[in-house]
N, C-alpha and C. Protein backbone atom coordinates (compact mmCIF):
# COMPACT_ATOMS: atom_id res chain seq x y z
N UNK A 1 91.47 139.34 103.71
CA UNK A 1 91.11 138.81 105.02
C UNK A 1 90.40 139.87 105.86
N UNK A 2 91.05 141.24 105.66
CA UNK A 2 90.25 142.14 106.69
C UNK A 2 88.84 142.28 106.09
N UNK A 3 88.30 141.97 104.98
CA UNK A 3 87.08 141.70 104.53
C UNK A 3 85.93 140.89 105.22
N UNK A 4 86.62 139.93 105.43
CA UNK A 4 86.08 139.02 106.10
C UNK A 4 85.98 138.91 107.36
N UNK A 5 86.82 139.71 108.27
CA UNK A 5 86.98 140.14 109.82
C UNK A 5 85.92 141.02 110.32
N UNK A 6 85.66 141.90 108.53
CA UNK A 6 84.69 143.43 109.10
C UNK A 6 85.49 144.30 109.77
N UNK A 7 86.71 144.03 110.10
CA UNK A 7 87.29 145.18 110.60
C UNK A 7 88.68 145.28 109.96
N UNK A 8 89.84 145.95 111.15
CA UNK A 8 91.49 145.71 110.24
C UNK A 8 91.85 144.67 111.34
N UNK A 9 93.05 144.56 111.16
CA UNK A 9 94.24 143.57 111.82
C UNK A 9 94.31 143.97 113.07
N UNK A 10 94.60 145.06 113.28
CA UNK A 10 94.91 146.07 114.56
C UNK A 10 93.46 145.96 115.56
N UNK A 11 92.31 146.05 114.87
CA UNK A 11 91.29 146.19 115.71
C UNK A 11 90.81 144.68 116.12
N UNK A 12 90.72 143.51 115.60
CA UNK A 12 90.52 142.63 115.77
C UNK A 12 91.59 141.97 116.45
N UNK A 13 93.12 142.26 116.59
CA UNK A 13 93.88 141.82 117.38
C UNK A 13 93.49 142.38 119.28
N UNK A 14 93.41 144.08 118.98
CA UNK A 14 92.89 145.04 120.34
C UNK A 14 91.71 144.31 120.83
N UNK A 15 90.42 144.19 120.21
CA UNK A 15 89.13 143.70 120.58
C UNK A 15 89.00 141.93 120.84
N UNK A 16 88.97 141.68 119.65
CA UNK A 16 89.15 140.01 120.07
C UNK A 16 90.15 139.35 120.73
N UNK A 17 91.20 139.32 120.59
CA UNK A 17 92.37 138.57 121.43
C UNK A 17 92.66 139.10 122.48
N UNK A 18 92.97 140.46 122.92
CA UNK A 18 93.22 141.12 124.07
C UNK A 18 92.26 141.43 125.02
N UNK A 19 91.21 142.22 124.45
CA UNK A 19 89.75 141.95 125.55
C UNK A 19 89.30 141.25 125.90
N UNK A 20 88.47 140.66 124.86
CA UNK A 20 87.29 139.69 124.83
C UNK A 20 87.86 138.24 124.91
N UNK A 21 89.48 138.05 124.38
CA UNK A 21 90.11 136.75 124.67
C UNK A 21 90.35 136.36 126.06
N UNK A 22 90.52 137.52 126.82
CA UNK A 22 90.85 137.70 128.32
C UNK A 22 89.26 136.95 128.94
N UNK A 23 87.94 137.93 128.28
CA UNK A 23 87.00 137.63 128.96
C UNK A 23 86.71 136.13 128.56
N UNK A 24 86.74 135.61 127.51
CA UNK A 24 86.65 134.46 126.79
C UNK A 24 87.40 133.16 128.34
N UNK A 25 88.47 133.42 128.30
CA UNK A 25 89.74 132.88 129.36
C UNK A 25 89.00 132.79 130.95
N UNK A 26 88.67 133.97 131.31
CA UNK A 26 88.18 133.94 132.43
C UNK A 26 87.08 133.46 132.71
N UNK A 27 85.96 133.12 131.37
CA UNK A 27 84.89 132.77 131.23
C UNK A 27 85.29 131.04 131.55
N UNK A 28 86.06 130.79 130.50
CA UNK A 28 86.58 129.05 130.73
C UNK A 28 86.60 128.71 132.37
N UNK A 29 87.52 129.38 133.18
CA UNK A 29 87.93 129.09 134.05
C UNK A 29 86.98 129.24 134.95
N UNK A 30 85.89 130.10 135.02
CA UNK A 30 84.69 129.84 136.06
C UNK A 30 83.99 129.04 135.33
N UNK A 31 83.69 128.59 134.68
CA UNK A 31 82.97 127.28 134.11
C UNK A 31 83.52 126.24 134.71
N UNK A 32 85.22 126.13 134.66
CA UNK A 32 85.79 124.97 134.99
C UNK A 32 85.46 125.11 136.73
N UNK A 33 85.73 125.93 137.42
CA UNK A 33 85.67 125.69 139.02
C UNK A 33 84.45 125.68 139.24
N UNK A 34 83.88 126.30 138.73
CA UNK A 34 82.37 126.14 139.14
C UNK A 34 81.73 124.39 138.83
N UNK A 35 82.33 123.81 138.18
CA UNK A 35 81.50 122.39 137.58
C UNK A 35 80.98 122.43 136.66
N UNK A 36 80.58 123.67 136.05
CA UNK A 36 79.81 123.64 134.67
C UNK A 36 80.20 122.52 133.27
N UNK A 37 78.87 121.89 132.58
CA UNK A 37 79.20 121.67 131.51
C UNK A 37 79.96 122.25 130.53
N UNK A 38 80.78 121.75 129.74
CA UNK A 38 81.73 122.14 128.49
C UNK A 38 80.36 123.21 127.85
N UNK A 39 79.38 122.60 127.32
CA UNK A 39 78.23 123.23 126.57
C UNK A 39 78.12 124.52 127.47
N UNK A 40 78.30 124.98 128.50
CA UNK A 40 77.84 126.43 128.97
C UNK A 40 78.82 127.46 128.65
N UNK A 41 80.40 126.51 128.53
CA UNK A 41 81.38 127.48 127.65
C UNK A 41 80.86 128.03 126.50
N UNK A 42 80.59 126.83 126.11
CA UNK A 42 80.93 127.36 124.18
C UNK A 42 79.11 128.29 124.09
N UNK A 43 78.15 127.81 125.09
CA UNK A 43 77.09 129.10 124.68
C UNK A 43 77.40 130.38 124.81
N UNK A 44 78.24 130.46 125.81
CA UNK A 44 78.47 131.65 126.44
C UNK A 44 79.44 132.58 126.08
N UNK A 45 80.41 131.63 125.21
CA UNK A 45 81.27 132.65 124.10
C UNK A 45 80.34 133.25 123.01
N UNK A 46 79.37 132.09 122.38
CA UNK A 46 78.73 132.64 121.42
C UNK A 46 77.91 134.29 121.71
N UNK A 47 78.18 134.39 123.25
CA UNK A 47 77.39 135.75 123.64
C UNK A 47 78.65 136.53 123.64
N UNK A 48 79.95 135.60 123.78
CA UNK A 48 80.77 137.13 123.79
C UNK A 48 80.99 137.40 122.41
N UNK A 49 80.43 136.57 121.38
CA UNK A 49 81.10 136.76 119.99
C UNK A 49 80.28 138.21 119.51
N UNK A 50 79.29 138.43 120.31
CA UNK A 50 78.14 139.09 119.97
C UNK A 50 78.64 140.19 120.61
N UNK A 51 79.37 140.56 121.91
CA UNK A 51 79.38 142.30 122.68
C UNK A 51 81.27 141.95 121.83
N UNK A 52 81.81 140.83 121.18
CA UNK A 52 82.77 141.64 120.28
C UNK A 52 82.45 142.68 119.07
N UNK A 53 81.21 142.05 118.03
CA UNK A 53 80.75 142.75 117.57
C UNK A 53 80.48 143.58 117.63
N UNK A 54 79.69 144.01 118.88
CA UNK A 54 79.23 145.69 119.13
C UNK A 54 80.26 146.40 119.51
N UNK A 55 81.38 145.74 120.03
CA UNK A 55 82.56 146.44 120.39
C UNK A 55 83.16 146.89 118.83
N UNK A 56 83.36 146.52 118.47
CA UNK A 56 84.38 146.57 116.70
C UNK A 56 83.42 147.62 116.27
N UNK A 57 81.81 147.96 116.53
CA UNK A 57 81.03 148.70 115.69
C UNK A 57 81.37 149.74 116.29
N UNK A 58 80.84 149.94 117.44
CA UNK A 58 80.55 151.24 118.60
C UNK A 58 81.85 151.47 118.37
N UNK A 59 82.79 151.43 118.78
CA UNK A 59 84.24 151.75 118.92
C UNK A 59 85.27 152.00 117.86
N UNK A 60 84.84 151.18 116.87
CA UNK A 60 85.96 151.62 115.68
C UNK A 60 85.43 151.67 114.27
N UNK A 61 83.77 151.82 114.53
CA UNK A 61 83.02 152.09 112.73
C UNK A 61 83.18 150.33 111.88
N UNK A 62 83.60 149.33 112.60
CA UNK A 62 83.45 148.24 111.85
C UNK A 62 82.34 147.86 111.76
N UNK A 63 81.76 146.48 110.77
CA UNK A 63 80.67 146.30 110.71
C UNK A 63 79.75 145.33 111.55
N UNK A 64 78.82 145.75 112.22
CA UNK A 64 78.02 145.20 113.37
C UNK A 64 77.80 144.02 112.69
N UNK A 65 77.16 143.79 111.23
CA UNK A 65 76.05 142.47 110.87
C UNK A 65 76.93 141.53 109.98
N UNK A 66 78.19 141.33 110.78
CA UNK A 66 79.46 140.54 109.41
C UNK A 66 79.28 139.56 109.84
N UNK A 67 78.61 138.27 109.65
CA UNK A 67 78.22 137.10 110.20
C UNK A 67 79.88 136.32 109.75
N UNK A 68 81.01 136.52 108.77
CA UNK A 68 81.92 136.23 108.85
C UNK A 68 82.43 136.63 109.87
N UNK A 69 82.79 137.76 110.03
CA UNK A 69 83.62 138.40 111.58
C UNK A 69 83.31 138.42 112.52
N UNK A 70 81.59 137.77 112.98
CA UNK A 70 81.27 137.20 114.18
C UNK A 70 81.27 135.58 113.64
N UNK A 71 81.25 134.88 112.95
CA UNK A 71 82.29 133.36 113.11
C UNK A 71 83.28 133.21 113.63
N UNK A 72 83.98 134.29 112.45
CA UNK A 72 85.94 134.24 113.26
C UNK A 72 86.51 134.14 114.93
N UNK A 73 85.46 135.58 115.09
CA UNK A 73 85.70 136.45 116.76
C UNK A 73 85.27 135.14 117.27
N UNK A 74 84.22 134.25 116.76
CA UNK A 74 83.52 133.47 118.27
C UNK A 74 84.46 132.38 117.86
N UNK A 75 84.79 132.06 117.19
CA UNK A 75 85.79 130.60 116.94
C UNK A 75 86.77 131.06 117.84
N UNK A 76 87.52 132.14 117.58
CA UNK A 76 88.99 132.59 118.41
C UNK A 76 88.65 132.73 120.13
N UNK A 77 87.52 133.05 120.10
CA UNK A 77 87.02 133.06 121.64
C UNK A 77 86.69 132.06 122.48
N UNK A 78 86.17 130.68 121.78
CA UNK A 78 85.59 128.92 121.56
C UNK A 78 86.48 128.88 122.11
N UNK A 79 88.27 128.85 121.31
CA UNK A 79 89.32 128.01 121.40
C UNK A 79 90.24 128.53 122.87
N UNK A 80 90.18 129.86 123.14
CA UNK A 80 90.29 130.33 124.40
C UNK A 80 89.79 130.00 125.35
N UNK A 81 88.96 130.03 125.58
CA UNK A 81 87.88 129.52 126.26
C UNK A 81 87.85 128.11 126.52
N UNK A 82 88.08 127.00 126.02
CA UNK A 82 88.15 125.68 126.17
C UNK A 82 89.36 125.03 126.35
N UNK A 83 90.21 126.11 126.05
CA UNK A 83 91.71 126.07 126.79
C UNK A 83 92.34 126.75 128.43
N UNK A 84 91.57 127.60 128.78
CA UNK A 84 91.44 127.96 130.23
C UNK A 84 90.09 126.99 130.67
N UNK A 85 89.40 126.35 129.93
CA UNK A 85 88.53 125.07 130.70
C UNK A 85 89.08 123.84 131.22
N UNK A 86 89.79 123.20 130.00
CA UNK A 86 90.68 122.22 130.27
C UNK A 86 91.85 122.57 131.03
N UNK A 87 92.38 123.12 131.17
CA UNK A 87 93.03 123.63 132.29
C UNK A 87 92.77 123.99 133.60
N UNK A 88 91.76 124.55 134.10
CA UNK A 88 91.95 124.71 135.27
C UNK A 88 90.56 123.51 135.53
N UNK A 89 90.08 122.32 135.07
CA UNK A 89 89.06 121.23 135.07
C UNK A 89 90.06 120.60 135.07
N UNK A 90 91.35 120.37 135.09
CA UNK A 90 92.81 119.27 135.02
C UNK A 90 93.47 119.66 136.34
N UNK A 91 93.43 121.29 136.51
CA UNK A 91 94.15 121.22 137.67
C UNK A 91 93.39 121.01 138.96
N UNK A 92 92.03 121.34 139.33
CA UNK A 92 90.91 121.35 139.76
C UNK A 92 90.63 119.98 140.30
N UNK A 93 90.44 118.69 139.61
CA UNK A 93 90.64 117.45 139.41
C UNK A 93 91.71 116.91 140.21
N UNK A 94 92.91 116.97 140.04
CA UNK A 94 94.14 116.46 140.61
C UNK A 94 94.76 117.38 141.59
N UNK A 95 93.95 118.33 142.05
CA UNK A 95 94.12 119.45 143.55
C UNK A 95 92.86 118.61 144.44
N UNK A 96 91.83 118.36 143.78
CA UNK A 96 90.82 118.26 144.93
C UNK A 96 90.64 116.74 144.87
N UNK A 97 90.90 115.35 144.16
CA UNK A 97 91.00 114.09 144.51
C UNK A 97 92.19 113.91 143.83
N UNK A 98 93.53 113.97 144.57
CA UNK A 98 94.87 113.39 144.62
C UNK A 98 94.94 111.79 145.00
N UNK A 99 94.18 111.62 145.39
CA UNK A 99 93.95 109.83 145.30
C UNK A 99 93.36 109.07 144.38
N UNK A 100 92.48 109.98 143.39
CA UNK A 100 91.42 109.57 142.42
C UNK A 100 93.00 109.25 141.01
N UNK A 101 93.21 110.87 140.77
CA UNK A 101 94.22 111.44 139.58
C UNK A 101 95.35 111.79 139.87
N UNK A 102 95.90 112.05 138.61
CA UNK A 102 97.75 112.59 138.59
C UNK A 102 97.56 113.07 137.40
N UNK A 103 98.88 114.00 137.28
CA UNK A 103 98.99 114.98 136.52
C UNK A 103 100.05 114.23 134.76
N UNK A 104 99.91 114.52 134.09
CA UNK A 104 100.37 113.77 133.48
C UNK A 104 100.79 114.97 132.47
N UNK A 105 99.82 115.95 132.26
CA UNK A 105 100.78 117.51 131.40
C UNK A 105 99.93 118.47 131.87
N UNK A 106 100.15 118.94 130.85
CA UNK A 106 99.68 120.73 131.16
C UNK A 106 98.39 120.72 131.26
N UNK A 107 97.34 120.07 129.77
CA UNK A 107 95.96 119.73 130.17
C UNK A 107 95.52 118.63 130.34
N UNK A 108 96.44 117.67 130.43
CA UNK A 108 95.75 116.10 130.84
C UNK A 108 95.95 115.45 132.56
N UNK A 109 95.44 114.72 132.80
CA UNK A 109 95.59 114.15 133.74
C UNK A 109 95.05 112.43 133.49
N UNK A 110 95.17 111.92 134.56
CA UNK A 110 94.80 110.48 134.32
C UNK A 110 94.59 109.60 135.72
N UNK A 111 93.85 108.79 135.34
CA UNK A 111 93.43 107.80 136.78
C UNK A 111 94.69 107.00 137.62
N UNK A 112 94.74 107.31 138.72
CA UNK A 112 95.81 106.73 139.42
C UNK A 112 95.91 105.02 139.47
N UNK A 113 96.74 104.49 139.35
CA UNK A 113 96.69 102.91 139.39
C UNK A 113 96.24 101.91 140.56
């Protein structure tokens, strides 16, 4: 598997999930308050999948051109990312028309009767 990462366990846990998952997260969530389309998430990870890469190279000798380990990084960053979307686009929703929606879980909501 670390073959396929381009890097080890340790560095792809430090770089992708902890950094870039953070930036990934925070990325969702101004997409979501801002109004943005779903589609400006997922372009815009595909750019962080890209400064993960240079991060894993510059920083720990992994390999810059692993088109596997920039799949992985940007999938793990996608799914972050569209999970701080739906989330704060649910809470966002049922904070600002409480007459429209209701809360129904963590990321759903639904039309009031």
């Amino acid at each position: 598997m670390e073959g396929l990462l381009g890097t080890s366990y340790g560095v792809f846990f430090i770089v992708t999930i902890v950094v870039m998952g953070f930036a990934a997260y925070v990325t969702g969530q101004a997409c979501a308050n801002t109004w943005r389309p779903l589609g400006h998430v997922v372009f815009y990870c595909f750019l962080l999948g890209l400064t993960d890469r240079f991060l894993v190279f510059a920083l720990f000798e992994g390999e810059l051109l692993s088109v596997s380990g920039y799949l992985i990084d940007t999938a793990v960053l996608i799914v972050i990312a569209l999970f701080a979307f739906r989330l704060n686009r649910a809470a966002r929703l049922v904070t600002q028309y409480p007459w429209l929606y209701e809360r129904t879980g963590l990321l759903s909501y639904r039309k009031r009767a």
